[in-house]
C-alpha atoms as a PDB file:
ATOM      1  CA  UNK A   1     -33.318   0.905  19.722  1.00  0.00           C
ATOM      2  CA  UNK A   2     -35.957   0.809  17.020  1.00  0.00           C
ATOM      3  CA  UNK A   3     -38.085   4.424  16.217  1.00  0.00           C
ATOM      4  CA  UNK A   4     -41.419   4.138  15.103  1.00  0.00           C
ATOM      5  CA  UNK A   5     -44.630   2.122  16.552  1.00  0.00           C
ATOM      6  CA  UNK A   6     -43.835  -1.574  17.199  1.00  0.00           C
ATOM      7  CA  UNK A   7     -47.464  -2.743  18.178  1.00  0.00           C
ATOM      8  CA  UNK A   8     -51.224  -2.349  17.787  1.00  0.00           C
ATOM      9  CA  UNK A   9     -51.339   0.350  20.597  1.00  0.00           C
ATOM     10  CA  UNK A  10     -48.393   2.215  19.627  1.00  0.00           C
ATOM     11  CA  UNK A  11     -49.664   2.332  16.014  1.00  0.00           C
ATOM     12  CA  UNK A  12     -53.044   3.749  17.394  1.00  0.00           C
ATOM     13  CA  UNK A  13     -50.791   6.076  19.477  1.00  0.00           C
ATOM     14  CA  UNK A  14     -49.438   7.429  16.456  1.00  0.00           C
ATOM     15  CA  UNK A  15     -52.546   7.795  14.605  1.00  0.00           C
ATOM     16  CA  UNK A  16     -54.686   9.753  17.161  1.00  0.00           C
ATOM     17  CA  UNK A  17     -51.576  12.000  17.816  1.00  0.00           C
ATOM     18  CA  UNK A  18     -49.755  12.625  14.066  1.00  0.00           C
ATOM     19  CA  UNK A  19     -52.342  15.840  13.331  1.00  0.00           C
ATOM     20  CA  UNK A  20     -52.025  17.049  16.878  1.00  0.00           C
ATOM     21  CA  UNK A  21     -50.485  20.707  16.820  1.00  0.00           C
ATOM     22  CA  UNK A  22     -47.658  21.210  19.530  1.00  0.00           C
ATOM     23  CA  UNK A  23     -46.107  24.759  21.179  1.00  0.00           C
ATOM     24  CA  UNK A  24     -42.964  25.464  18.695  1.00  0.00           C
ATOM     25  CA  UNK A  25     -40.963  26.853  21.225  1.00  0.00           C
ATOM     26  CA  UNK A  26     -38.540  27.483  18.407  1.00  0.00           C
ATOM     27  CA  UNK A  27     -40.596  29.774  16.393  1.00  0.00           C
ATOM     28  CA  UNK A  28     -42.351  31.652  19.703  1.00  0.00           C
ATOM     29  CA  UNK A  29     -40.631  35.136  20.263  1.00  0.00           C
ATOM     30  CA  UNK A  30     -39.909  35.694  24.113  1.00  0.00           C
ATOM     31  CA  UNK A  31     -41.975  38.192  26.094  1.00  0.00           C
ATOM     32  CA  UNK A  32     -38.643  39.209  27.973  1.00  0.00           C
ATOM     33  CA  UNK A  33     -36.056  40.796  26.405  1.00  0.00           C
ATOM     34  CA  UNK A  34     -32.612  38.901  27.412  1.00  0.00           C
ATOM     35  CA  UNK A  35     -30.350  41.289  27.692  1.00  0.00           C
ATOM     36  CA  UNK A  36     -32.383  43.808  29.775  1.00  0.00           C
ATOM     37  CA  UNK A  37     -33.097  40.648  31.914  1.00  0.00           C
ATOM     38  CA  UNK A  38     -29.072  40.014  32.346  1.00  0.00           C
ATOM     39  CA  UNK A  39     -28.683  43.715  33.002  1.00  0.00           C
ATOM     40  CA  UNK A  40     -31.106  44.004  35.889  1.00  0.00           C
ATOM     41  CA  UNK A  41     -29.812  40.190  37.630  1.00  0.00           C
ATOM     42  CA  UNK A  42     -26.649  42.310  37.161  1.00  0.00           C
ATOM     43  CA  UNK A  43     -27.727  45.001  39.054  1.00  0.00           C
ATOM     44  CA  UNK A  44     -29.583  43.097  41.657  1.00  0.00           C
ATOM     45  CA  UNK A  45     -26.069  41.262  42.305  1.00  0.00           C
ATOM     46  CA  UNK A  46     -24.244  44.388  42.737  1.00  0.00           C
ATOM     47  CA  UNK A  47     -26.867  45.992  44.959  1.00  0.00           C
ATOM     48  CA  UNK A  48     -26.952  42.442  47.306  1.00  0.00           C
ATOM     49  CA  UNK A  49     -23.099  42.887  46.738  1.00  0.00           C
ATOM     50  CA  UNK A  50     -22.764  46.614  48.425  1.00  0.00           C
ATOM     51  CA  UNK A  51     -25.430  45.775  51.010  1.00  0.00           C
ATOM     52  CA  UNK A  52     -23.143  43.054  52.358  1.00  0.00           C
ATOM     53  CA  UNK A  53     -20.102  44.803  51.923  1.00  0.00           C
ATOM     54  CA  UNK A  54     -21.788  47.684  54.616  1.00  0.00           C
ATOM     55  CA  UNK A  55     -22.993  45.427  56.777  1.00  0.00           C
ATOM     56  CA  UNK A  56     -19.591  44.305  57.275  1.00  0.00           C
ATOM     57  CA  UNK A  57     -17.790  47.614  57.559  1.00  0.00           C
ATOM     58  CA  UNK A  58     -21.209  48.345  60.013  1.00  0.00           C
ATOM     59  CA  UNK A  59     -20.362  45.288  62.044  1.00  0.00           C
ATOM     60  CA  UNK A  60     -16.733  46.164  62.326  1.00  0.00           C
ATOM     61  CA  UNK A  61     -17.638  49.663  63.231  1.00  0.00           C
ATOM     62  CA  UNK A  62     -19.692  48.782  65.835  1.00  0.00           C
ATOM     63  CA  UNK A  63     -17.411  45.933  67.413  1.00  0.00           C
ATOM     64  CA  UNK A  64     -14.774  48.750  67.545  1.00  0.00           C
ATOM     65  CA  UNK A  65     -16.859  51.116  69.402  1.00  0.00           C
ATOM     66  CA  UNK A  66     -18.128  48.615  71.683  1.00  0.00           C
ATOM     67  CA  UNK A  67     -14.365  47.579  72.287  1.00  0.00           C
ATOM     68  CA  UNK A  68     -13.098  50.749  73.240  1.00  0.00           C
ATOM     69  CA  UNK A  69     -16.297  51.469  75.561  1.00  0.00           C
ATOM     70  CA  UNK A  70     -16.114  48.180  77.282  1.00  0.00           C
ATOM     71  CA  UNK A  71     -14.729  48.624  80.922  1.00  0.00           C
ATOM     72  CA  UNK A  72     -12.907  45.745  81.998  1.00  0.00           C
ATOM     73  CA  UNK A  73     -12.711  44.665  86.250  1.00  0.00           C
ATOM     74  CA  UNK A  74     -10.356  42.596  87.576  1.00  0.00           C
ATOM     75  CA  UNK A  75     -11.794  39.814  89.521  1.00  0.00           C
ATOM     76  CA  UNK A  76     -10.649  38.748  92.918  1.00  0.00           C
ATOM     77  CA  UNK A  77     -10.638  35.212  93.384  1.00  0.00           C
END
């Protein structure tokens, strides 16, 4: 595979576009600071980790109690 401009149109290509400036994401400094950003997903993870963790023990709970209140008939038939 060849670089460079093969044709009339890609050579035109090239011109119009070699003084074009370009975003140097390289050389931009982030607005967010990375490590406070992997700190809070950290703590959003834990939070959505204890919030499941109760609803379990709540749903447990609560199948229990409605176990042991449940009054059971015998059918005749």
């Amino acid at each position: 595979m060849a670089i460079g401009a093969r044709d009339y149109i890609d050579k035109l290509l090239v011109k119009k576009y070699a003084d074009e400036k370009v975003d140097n994401h390289d050389a931009m400094e982030s607005m967010v600071n990375p490590e406070k950003m992997l700190e809070a997903m950290n703590d959003v993870a834990a939070i959505q980790r204890n919030m499941f963790m109760l609803s379990q023990r709540l749903s447990n709970t609560c199948y229990a109690i409605n176990a042991k209140a449940a009054r059971y008939q015998r059918r005749e038939g």
